[in-house]
N, C-alpha and C. Protein backbone atom coordinates (compact mmCIF):
# COMPACT_ATOMS: atom_id res chain seq x y z
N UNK A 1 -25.71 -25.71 24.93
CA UNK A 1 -27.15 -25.67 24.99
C UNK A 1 -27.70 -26.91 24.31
N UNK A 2 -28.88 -27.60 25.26
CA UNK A 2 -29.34 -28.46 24.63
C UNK A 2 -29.98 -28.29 23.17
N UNK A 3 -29.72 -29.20 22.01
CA UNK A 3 -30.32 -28.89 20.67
C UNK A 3 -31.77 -28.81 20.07
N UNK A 4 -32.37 -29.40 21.24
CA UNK A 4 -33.61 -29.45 21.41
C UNK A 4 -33.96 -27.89 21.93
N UNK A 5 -33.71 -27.19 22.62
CA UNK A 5 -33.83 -25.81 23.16
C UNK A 5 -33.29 -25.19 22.04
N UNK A 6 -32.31 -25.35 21.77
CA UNK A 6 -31.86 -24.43 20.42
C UNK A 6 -32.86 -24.23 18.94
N UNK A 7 -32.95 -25.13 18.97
CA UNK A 7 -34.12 -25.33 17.68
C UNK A 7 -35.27 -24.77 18.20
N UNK A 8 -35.92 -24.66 19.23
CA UNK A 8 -36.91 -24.47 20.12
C UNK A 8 -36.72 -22.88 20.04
N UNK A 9 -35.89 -22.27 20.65
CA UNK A 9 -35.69 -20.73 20.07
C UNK A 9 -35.59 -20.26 19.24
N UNK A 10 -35.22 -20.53 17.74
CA UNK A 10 -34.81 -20.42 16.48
C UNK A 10 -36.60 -20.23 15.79
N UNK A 11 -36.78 -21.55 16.31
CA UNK A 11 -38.44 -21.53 15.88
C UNK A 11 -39.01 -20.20 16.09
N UNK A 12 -38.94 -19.84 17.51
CA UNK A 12 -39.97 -19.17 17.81
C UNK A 12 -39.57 -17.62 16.85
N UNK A 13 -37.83 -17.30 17.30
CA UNK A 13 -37.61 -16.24 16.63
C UNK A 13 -38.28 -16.30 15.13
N UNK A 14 -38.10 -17.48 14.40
CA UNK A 14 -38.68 -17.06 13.51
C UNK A 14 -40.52 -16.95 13.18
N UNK A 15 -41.15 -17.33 13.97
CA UNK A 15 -42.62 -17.35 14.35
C UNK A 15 -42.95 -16.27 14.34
N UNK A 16 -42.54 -15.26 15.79
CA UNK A 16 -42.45 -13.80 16.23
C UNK A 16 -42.13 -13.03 15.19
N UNK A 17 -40.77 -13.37 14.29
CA UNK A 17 -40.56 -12.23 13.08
C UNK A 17 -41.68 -12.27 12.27
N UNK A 18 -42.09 -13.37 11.94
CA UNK A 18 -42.99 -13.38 10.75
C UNK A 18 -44.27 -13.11 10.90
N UNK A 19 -44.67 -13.24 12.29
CA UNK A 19 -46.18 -12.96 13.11
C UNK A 19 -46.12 -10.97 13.10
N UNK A 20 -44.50 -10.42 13.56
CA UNK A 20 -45.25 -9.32 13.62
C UNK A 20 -44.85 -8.21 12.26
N UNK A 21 -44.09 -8.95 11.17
CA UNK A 21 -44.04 -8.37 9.78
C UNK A 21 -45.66 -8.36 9.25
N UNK A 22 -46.02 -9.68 9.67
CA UNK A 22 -47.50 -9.59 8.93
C UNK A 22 -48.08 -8.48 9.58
N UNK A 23 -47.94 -8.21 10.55
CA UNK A 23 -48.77 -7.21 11.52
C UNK A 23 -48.85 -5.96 10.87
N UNK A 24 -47.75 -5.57 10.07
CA UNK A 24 -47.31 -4.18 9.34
C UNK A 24 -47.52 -4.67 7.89
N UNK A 25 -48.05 -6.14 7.67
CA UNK A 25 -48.07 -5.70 6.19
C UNK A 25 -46.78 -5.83 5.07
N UNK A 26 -45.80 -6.77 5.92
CA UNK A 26 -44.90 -7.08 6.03
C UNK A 26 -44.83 -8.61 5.49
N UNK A 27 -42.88 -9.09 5.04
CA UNK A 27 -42.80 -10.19 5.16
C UNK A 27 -41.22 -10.40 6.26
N UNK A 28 -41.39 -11.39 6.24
CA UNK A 28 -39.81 -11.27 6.99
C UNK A 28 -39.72 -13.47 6.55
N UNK A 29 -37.96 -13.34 6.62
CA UNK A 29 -37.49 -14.39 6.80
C UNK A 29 -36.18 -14.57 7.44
N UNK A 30 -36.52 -15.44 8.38
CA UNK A 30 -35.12 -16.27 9.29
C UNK A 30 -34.29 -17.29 8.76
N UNK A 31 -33.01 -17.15 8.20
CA UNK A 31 -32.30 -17.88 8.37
C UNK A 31 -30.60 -18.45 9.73
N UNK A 32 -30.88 -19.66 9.38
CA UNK A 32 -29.49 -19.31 10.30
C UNK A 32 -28.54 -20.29 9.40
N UNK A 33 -27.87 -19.27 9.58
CA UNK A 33 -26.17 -19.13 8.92
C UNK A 33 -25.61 -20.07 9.48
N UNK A 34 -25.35 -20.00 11.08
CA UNK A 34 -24.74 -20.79 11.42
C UNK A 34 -24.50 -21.14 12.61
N UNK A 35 -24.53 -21.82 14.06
CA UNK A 35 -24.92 -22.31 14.65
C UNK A 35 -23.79 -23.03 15.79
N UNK A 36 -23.71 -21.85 16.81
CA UNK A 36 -22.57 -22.78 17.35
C UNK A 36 -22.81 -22.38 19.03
N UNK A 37 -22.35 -23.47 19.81
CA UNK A 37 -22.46 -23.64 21.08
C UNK A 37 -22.35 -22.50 21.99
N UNK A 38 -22.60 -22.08 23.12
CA UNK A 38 -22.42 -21.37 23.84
C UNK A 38 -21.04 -20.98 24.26
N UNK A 39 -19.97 -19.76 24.14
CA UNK A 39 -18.63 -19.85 24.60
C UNK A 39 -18.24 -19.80 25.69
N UNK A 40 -17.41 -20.22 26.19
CA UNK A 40 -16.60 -19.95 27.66
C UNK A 40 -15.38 -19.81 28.04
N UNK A 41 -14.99 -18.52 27.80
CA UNK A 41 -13.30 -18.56 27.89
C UNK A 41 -13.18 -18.70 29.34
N UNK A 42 -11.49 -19.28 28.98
CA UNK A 42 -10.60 -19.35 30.70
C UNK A 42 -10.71 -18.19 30.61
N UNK A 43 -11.07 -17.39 31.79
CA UNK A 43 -10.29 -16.17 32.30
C UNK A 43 -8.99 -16.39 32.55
N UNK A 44 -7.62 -17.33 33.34
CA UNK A 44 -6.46 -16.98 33.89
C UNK A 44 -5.82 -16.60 31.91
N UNK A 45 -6.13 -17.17 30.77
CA UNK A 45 -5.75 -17.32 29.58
C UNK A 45 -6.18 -16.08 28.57
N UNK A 46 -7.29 -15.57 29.26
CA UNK A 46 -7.80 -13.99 28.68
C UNK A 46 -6.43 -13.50 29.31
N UNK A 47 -6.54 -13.13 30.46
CA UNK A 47 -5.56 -11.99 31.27
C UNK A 47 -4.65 -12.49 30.81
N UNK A 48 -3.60 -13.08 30.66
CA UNK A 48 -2.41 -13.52 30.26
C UNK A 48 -2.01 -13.03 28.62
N UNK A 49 -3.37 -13.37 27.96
CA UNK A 49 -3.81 -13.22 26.51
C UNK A 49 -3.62 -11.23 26.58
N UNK A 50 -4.21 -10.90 27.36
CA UNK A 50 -4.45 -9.25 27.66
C UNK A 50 -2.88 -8.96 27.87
N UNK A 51 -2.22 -9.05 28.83
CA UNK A 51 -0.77 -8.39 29.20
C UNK A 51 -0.20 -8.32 27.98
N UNK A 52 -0.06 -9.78 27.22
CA UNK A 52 0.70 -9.27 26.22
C UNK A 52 0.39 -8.52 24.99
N UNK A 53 -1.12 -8.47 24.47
CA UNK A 53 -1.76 -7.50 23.64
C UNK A 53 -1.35 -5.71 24.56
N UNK A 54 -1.35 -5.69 25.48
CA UNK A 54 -1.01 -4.39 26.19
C UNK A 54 0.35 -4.22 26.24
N UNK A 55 1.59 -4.68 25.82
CA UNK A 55 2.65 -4.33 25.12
C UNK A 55 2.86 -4.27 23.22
N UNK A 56 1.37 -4.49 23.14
CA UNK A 56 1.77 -4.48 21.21
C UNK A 56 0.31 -2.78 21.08
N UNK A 57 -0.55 -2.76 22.21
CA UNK A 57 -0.87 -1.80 22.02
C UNK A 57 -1.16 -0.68 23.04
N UNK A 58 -1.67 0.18 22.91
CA UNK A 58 -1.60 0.82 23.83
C UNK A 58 -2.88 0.91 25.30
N UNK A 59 -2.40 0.19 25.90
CA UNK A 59 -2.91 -0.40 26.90
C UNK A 59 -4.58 -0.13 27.76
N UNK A 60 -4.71 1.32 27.66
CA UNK A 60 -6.15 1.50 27.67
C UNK A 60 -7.01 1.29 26.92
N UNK A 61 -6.58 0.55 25.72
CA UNK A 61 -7.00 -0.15 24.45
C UNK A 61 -8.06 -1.48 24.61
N UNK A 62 -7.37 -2.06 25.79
CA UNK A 62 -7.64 -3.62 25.69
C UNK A 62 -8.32 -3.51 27.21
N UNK A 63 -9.47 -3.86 27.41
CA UNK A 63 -10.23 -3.84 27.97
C UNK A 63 -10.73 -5.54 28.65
N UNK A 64 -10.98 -5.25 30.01
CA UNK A 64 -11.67 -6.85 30.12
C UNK A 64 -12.60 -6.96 30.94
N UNK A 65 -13.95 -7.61 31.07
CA UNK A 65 -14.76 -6.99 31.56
C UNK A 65 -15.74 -8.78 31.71
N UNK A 66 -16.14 -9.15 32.83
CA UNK A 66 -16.77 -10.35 33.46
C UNK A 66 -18.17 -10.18 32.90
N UNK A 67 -18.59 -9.11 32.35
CA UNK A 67 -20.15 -9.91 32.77
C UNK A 67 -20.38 -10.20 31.08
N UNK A 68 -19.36 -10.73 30.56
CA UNK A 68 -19.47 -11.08 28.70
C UNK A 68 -20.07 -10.15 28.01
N UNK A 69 -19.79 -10.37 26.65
CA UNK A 69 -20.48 -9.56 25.17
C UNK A 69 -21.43 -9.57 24.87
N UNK A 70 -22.01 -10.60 24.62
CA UNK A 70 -22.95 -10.91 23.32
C UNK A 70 -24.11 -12.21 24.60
N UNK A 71 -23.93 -12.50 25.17
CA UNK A 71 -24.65 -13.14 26.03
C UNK A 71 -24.41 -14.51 26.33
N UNK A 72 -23.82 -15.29 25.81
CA UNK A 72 -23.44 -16.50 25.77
C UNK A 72 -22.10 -16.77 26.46
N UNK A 73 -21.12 -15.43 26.86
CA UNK A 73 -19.84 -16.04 27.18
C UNK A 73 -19.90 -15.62 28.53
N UNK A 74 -19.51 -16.48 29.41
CA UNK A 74 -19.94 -16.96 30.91
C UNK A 74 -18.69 -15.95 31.52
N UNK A 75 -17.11 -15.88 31.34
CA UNK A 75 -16.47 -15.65 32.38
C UNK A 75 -15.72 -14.15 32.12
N UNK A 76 -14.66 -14.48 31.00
CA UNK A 76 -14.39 -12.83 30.62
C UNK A 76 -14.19 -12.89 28.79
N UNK A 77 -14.53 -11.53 28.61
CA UNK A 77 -14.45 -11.26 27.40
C UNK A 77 -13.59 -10.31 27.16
N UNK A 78 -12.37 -10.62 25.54
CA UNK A 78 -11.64 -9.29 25.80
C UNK A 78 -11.87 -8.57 24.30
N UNK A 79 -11.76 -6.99 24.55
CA UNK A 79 -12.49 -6.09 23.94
C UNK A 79 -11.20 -5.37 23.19
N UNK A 80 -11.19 -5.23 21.98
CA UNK A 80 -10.03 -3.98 21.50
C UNK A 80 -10.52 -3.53 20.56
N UNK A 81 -10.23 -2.22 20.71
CA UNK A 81 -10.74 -1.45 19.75
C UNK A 81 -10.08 -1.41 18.52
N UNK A 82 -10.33 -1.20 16.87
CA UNK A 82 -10.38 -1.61 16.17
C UNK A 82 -9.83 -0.33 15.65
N UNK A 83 -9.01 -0.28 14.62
CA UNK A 83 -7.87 0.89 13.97
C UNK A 83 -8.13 0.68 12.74
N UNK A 84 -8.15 1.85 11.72
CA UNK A 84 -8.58 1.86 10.22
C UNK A 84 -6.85 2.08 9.91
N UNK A 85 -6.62 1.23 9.17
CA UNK A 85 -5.16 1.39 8.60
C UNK A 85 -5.06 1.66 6.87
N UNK A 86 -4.24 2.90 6.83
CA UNK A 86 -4.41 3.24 5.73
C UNK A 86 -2.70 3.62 5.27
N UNK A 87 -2.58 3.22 4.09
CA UNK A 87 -1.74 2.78 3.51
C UNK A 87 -0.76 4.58 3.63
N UNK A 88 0.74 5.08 3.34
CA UNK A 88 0.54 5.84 3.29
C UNK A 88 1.46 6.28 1.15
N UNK A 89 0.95 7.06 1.30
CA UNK A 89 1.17 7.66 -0.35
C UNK A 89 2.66 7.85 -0.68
């Protein structure tokens, strides 16, 4: 994304937060943390990436799905669900 557009959205988000905190009487503040380009994985390197995560877990686990996560990633995104590991006594 051009940096000029990026800054250009950032602004506004923070405009809008602070326009409608005041609205309630409110404050609000935007920072950004941190700042990084739009992603684009290979898909042939996801799927490949996927087969072998689907021999370390159990395979309806790992999920892959084209239309991306979070909005920025163009081709495929891969999804696994996340296990609480607890030590045992």
């Amino acid at each position: 994304m051009d940096c000029k557009i990026s800054k250009y959205i950032f602004d506004r988000i923070e405009e809008i937060s602070i326009q409608t905190a005041s609205i309630f009487r409110g404050q609000a503040c935007v920072k950004e943390i941190a700042s990084a380009p739009p992603l684009q994985n290979d898909s042939e390197m996801v799927k490949e990436l996927a087969s072998y995560m689907k021999e370390c877990y159990e395979p309806y686990k790992i999920v892959l799905f084209t239309q991306g996560g979070m909005g920025s990633e163009v081709q495929c995104t891969l999804r696994i669900k996340c296990h609480k590991l607890a030590a045992k006594p």
